[in-house]
N, C-alpha and C. Protein backbone atom coordinates (compact mmCIF):
# COMPACT_ATOMS: atom_id res chain seq x y z
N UNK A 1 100.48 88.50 77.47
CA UNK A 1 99.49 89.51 77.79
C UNK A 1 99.87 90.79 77.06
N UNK A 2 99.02 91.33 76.47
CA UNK A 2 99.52 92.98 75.71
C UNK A 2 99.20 93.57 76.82
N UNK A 3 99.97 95.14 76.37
CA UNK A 3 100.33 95.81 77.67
C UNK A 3 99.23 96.46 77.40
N UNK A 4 98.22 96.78 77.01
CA UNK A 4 96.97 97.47 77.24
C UNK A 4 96.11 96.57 78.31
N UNK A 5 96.54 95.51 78.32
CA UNK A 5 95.65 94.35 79.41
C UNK A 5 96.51 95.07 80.40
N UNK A 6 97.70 94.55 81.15
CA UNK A 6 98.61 94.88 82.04
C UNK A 6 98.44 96.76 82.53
N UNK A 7 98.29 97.42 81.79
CA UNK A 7 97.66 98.93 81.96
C UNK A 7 96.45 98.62 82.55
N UNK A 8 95.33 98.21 81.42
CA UNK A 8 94.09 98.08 82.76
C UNK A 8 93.98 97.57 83.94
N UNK A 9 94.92 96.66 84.25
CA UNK A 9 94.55 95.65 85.38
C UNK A 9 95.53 96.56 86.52
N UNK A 10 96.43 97.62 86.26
CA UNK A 10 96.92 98.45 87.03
C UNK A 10 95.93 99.54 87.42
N UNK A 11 95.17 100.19 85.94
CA UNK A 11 94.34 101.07 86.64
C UNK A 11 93.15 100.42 87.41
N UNK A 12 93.15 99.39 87.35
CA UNK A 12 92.03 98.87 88.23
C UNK A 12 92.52 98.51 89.73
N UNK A 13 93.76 97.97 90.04
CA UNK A 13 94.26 98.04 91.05
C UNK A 13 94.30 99.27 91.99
N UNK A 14 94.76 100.43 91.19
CA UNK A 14 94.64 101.77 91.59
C UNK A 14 93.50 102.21 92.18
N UNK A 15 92.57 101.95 91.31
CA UNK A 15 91.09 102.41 91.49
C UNK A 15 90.70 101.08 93.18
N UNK A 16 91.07 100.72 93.07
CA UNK A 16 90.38 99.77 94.81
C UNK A 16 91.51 100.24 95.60
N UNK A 17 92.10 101.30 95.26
CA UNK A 17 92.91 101.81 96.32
C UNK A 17 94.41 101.36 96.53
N UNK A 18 95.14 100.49 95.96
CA UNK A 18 96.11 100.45 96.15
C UNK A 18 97.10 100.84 95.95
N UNK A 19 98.27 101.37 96.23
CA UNK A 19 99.24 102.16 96.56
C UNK A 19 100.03 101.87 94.75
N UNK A 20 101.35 102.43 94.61
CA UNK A 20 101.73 102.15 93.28
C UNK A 20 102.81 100.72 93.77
N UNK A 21 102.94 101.12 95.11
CA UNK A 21 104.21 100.30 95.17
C UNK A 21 103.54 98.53 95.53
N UNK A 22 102.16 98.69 95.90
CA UNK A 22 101.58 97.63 95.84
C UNK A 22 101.18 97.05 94.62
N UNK A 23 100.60 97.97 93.52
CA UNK A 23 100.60 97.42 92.35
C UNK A 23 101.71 96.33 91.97
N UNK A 24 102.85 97.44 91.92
CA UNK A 24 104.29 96.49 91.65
C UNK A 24 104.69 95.43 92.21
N UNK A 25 103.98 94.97 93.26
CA UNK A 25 104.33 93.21 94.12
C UNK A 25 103.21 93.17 93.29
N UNK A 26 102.10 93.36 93.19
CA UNK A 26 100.88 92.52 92.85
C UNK A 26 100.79 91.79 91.31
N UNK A 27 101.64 92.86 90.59
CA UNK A 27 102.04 92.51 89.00
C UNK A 27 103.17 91.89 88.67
N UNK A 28 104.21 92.06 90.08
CA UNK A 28 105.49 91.61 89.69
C UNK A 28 106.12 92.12 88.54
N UNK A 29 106.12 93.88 88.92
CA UNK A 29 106.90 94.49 88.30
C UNK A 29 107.45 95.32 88.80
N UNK A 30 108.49 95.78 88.16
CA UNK A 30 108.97 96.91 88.86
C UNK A 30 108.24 98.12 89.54
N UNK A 31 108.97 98.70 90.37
CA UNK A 31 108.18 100.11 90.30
C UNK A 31 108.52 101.41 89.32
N UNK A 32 109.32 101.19 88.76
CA UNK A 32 109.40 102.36 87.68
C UNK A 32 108.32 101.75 86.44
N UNK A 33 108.05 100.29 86.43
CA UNK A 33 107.33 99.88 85.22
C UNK A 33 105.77 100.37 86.10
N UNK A 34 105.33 100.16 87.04
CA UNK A 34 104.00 100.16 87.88
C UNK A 34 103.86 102.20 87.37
N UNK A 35 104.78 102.76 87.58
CA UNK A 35 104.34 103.93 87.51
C UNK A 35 103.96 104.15 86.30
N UNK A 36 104.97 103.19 85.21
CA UNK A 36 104.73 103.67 84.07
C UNK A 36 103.51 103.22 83.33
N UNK A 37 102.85 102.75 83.85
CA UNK A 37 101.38 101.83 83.20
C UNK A 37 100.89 102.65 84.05
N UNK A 38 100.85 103.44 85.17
CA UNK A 38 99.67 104.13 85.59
C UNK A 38 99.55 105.21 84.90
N UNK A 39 100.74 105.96 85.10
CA UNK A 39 100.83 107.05 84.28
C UNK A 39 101.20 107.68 82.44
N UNK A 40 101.80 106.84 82.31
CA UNK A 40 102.55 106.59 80.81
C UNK A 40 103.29 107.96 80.32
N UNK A 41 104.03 108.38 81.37
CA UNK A 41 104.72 109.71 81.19
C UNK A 41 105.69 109.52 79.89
N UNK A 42 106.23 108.30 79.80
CA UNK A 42 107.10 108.46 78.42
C UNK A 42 106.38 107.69 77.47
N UNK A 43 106.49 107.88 76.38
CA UNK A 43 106.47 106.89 75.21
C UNK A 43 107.05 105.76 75.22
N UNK A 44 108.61 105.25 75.86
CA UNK A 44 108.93 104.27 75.97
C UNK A 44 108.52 103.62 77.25
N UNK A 45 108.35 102.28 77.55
CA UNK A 45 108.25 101.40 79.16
C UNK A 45 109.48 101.39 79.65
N UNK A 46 109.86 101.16 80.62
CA UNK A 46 111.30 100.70 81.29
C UNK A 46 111.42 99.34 81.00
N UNK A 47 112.34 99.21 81.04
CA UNK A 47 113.03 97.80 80.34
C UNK A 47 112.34 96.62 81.57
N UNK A 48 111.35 95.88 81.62
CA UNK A 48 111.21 94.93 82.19
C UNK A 48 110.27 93.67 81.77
N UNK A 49 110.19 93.00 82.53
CA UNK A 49 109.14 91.48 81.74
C UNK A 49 108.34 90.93 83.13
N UNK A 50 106.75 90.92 82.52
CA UNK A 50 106.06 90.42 83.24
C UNK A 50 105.48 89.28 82.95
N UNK A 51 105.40 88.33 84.02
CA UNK A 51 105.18 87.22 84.27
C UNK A 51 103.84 86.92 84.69
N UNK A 52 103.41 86.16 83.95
CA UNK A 52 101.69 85.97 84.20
C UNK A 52 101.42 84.31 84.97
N UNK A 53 100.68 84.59 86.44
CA UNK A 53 100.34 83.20 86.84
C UNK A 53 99.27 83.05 87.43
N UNK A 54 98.66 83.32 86.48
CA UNK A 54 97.13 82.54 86.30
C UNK A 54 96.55 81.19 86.16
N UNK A 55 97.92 80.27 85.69
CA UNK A 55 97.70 78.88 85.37
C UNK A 55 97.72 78.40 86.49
N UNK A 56 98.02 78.76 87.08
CA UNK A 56 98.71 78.18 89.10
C UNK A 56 97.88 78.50 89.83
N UNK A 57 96.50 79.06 89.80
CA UNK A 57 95.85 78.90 90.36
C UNK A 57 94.29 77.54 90.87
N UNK A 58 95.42 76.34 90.19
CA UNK A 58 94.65 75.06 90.40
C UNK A 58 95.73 74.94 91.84
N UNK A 59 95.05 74.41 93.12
CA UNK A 59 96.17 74.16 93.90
C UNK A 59 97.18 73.22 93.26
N UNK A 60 96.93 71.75 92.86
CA UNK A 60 97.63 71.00 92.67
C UNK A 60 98.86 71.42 92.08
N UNK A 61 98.51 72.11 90.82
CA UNK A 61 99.54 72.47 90.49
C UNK A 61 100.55 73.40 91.11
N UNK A 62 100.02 74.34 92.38
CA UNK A 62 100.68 75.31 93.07
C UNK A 62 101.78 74.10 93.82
N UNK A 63 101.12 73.22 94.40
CA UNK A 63 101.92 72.17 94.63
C UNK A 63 103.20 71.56 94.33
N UNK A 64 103.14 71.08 92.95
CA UNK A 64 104.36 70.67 92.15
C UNK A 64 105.48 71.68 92.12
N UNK A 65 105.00 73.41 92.23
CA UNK A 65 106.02 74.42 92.00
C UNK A 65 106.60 74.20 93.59
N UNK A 66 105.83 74.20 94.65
CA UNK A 66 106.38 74.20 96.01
C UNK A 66 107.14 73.01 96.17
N UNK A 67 106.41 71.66 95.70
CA UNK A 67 107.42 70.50 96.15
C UNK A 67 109.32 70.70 95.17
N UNK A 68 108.83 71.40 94.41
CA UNK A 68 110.46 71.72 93.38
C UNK A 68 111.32 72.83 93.88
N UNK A 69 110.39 73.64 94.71
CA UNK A 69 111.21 74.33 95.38
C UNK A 69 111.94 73.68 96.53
N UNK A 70 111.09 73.17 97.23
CA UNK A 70 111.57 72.55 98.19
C UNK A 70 112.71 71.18 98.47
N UNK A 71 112.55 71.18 97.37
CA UNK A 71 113.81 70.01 96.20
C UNK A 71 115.01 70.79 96.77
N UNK A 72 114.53 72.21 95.66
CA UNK A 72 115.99 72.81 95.61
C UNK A 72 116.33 73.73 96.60
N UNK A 73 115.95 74.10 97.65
CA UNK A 73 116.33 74.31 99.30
C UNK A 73 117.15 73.21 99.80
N UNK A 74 116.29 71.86 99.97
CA UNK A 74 117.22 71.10 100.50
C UNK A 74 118.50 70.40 100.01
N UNK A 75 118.52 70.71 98.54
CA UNK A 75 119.67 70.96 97.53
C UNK A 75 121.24 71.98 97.77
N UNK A 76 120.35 72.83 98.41
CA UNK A 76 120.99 74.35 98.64
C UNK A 76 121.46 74.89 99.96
N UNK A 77 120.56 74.40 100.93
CA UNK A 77 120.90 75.17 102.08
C UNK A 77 120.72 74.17 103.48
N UNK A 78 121.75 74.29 104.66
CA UNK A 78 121.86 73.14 105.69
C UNK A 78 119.85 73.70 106.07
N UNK A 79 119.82 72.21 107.12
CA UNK A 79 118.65 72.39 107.79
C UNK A 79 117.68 73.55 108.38
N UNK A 80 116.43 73.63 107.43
CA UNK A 80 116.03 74.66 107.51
C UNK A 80 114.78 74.73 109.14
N UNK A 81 114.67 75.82 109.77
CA UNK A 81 114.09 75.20 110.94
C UNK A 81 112.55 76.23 110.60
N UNK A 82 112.63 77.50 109.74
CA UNK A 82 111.49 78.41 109.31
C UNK A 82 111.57 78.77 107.94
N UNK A 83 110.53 78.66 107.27
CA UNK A 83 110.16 79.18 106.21
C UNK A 83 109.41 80.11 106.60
N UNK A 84 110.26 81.68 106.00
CA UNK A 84 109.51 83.01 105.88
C UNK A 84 109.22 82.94 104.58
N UNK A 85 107.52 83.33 104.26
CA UNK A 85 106.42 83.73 103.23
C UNK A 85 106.61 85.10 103.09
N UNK A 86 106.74 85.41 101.71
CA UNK A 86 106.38 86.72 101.45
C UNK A 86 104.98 87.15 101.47
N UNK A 87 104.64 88.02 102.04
CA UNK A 87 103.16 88.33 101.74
C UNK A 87 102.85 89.58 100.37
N UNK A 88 101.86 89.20 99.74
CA UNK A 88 100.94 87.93 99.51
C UNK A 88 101.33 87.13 98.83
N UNK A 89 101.85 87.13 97.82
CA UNK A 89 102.10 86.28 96.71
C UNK A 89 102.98 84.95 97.15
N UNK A 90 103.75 85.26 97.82
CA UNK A 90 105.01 83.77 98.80
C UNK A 90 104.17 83.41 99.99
N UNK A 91 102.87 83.61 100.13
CA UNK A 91 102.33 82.60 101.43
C UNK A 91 101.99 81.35 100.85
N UNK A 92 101.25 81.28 99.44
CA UNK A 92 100.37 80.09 99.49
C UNK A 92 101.75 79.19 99.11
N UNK A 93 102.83 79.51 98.35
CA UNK A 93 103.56 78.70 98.19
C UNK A 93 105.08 78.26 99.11
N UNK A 94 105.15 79.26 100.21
CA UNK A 94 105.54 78.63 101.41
C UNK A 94 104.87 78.21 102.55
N UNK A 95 103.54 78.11 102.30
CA UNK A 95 102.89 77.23 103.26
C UNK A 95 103.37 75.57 103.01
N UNK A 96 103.43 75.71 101.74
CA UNK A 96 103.35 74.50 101.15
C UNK A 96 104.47 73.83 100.94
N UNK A 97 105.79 74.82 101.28
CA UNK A 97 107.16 74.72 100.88
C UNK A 97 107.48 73.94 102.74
N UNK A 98 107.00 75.31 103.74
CA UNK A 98 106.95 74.19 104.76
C UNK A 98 106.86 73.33 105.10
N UNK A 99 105.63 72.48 104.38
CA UNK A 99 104.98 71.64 104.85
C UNK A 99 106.07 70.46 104.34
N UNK A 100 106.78 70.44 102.74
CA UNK A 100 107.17 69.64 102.39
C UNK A 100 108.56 69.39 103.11
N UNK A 101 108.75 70.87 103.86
CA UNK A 101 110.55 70.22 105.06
C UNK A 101 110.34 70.33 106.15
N UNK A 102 108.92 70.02 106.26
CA UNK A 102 108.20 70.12 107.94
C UNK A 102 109.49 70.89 108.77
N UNK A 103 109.06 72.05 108.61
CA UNK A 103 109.26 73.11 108.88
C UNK A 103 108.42 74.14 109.73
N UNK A 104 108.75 75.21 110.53
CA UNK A 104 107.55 75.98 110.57
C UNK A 104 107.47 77.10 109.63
N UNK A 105 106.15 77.64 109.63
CA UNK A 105 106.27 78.88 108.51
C UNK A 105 106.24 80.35 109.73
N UNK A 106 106.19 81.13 108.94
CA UNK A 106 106.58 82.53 109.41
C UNK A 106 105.82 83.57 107.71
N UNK A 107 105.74 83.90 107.96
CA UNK A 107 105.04 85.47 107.48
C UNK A 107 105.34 86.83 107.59
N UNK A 108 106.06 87.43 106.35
CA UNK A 108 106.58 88.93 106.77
C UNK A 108 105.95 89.55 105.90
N UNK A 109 105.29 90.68 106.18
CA UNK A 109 104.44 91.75 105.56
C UNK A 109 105.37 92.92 105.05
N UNK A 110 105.69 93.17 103.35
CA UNK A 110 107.00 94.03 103.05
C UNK A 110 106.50 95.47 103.67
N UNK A 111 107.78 96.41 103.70
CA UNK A 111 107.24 97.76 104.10
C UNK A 111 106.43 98.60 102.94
N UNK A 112 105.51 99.23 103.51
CA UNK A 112 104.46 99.95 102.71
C UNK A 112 104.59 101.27 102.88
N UNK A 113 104.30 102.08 101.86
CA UNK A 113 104.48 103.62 101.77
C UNK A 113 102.66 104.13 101.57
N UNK A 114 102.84 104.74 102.66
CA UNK A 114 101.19 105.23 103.49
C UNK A 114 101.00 107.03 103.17
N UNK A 115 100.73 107.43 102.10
CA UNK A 115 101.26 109.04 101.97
C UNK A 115 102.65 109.26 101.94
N UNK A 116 103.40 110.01 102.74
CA UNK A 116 104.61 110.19 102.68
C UNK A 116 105.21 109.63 103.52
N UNK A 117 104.52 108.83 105.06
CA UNK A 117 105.33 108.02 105.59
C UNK A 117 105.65 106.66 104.99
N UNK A 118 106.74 105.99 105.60
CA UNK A 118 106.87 104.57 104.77
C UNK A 118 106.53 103.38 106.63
N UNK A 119 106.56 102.48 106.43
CA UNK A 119 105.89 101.59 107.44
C UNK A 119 106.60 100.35 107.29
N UNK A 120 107.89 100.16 108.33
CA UNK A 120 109.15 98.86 107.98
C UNK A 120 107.96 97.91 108.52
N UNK A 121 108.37 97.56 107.35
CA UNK A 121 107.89 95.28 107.25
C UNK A 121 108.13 94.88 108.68
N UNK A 122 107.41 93.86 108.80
CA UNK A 122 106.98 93.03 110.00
C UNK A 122 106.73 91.30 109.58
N UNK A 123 107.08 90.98 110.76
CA UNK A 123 106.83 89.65 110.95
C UNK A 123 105.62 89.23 111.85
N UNK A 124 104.44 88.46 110.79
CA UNK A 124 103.24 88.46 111.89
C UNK A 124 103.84 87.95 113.04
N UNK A 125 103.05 88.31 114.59
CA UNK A 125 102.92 87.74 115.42
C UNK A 125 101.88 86.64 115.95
N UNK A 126 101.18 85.63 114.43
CA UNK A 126 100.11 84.72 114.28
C UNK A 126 101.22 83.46 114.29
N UNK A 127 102.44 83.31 113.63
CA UNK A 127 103.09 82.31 112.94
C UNK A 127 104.68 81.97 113.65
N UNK A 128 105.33 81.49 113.39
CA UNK A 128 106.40 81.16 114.14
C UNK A 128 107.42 82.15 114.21
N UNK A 129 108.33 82.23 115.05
CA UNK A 129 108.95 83.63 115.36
C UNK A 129 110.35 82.64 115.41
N UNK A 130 110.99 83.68 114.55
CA UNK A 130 112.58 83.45 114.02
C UNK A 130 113.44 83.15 114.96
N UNK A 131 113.57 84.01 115.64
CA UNK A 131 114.83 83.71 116.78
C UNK A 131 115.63 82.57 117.22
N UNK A 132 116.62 82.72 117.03
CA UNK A 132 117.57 81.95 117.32
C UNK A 132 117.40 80.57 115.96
N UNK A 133 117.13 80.58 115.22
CA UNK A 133 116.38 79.85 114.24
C UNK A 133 116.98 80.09 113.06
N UNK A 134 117.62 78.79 112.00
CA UNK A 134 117.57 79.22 110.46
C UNK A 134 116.66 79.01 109.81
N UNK A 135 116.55 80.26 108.62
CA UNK A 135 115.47 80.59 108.18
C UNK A 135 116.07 80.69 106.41
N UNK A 136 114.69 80.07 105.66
CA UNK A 136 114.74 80.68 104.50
C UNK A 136 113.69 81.03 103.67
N UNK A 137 113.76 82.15 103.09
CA UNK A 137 112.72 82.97 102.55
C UNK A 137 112.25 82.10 101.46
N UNK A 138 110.44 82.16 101.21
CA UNK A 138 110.32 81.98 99.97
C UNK A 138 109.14 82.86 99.23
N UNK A 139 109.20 83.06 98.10
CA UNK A 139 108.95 84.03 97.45
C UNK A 139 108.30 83.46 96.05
N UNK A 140 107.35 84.53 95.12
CA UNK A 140 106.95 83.98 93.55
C UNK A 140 108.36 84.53 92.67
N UNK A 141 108.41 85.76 93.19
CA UNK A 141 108.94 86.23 92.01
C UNK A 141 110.29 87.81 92.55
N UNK A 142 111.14 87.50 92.12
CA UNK A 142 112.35 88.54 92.86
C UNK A 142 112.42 89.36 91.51
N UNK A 143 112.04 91.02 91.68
CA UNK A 143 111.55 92.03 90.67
C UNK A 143 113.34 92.85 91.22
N UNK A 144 113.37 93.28 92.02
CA UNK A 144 114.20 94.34 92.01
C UNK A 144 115.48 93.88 93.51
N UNK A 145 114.81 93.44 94.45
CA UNK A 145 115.12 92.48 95.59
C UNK A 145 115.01 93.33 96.64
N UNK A 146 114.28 94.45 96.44
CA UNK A 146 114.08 95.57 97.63
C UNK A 146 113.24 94.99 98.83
N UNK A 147 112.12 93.90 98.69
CA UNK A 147 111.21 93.00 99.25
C UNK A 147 111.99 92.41 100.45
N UNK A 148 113.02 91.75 99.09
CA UNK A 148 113.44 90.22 100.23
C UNK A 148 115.09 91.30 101.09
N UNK A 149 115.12 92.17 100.71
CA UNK A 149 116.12 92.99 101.37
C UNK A 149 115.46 93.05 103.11
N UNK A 150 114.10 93.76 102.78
CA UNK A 150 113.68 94.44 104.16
C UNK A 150 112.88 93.00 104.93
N UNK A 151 113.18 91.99 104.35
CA UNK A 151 113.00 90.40 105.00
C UNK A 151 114.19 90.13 105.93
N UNK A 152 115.36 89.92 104.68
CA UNK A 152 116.44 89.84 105.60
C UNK A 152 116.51 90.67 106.93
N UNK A 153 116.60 91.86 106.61
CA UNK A 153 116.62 92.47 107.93
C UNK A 153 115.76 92.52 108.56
N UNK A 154 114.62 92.42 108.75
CA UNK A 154 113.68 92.09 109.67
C UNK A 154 114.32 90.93 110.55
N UNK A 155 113.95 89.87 109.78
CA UNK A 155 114.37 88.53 109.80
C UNK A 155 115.79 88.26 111.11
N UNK A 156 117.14 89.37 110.47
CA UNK A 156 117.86 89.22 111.35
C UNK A 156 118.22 90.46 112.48
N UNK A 157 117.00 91.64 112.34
CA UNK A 157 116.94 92.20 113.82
C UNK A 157 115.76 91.43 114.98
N UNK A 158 114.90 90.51 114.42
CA UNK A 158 114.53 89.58 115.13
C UNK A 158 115.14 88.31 115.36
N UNK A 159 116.96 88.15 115.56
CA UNK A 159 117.59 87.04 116.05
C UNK A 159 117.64 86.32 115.05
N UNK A 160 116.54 85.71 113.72
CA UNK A 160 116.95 84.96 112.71
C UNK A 160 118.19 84.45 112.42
N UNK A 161 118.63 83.56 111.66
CA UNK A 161 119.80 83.66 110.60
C UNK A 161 118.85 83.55 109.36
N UNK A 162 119.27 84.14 108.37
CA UNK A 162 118.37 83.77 107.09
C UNK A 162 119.59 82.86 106.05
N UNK A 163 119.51 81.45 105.77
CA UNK A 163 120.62 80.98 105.20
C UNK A 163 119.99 81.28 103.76
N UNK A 164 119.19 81.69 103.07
CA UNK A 164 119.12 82.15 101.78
C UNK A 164 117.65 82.33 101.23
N UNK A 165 117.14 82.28 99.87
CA UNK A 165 115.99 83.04 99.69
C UNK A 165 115.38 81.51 98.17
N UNK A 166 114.57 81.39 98.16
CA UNK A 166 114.41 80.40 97.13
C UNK A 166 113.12 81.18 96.72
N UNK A 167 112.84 81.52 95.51
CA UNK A 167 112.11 82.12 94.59
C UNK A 167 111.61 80.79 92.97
N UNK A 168 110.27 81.32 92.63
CA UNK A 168 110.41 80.14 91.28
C UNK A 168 110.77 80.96 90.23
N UNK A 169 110.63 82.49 90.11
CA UNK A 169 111.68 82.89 89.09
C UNK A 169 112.33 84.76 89.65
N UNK A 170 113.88 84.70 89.34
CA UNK A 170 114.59 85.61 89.74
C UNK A 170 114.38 86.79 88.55
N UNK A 171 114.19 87.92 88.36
CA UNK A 171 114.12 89.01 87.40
C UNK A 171 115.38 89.83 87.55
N UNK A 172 116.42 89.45 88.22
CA UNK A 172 117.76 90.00 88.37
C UNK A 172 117.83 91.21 89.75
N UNK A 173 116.80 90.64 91.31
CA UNK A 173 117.04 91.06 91.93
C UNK A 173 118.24 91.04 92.42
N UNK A 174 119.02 92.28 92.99
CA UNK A 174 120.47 92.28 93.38
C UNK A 174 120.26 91.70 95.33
N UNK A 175 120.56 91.17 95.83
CA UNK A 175 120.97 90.25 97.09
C UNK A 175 122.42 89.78 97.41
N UNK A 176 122.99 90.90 97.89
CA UNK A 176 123.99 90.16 98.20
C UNK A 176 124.55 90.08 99.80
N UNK A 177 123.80 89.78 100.70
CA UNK A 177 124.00 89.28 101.97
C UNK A 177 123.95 87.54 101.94
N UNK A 178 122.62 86.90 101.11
CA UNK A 178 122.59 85.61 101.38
C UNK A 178 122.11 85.03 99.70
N UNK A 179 123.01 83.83 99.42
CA UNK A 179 122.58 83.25 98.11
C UNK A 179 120.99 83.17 98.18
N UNK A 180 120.78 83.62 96.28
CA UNK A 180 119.25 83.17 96.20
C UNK A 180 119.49 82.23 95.30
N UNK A 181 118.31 81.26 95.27
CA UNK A 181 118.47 80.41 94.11
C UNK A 181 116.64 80.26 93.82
N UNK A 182 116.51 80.19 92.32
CA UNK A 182 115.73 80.35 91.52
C UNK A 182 115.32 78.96 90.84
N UNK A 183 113.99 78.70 90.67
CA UNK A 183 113.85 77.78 89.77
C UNK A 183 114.06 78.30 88.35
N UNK A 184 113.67 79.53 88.14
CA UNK A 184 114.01 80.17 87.03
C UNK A 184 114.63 81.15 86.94
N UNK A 185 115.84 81.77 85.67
CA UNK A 185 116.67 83.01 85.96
C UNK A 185 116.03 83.60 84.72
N UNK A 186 115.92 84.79 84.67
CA UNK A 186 115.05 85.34 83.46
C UNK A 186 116.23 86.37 83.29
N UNK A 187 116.82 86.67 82.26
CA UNK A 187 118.03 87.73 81.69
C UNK A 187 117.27 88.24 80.61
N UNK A 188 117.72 89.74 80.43
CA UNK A 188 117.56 90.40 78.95
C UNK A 188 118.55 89.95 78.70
N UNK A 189 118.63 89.85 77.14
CA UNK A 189 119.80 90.03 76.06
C UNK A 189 120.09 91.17 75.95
């Protein structure tokens, strides 16, 4: 995608109202890169890489990425009893991640910045509730790991254990309470 596409599709995000820090889950980019396509205060971008998944929007194929995740969970981590979804982008593919370790799912909404207040993440009260329960997160895409940070802790001031985080590609979010594992690791040189 050229970044004049990735610029418009930010100012268009903007324009239906969404926040900058929502842009940045929605593009799976940073937020210093989200500001910088709204605004373009420097001449240079911040060093990052965006990931386009548009092809994945056939279910089937959303499928094959969930059943490989779910490979490598049960590869990775003892018996899982909840799969927490990131919202939005980690529901459709831990619905599906559930389903394949018949599991229950769970749903956490990241914290949002509303004007100058900020608003800590939540765990719907529609979907299965953590407590006393191991849990592991799943996610599209780990940008910075500020997301799956305010998961974990959600996660474990609601009783959780979270035994780790399975993502289909890592962008070098830092996590270091619980292993993540990635179908994909994306590094600069």
């Amino acid at each position: 995608m050229k970044i004049e596409s990735l610029i418009e599709k930010a100012r268009r995000l903007k324009e239906k109202g969404m926040a900058t820090e929502e842009i940045a889950d929605e593009l799976n980019v940073s937020l210093d890169t989200a500001v910088w396509l709204l605004t373009r205060a420097t001449q240079t971008p911040p060093s990052d890489i965006y990931i386009e998944w548009t092809n994945l929007v056939k279910p089937w194929r959303l499928r094959m990425v969930a059943v490989a995740l779910a490979d490598m969970i049960l590869e990775n981590f003892e018996e899982v009893e909840v799969v927490v979804g990131i919202a939005t982008s980690g529901i459709p593919l831990s619905t599906m991640v559930a389903e394949e370790l018949s599991a229950e799912l769970s749903i956490y909404y990241p914290a949002k910045v509303s004007g100058q207040e900020v608003k800590e993440g939540i765990l719907s009260e529609n979907f299965a509730k953590v407590t006393g329960k191991k849990c592991v997160i799943v996610d599209d895409i780990i940008s910075t790991g500020r997301t799956v940070r305010g998961a974990i802790e959600v996660i474990e001031k609601s009783g959780g254990k979270v035994l780790g985080v399975a993502v289909v590609a890592d962008k070098g979010g830092r996590i270091e309470t619980v292993p993540v594992k990635s179908l994909l690791k994306i590094s600069r040189i």
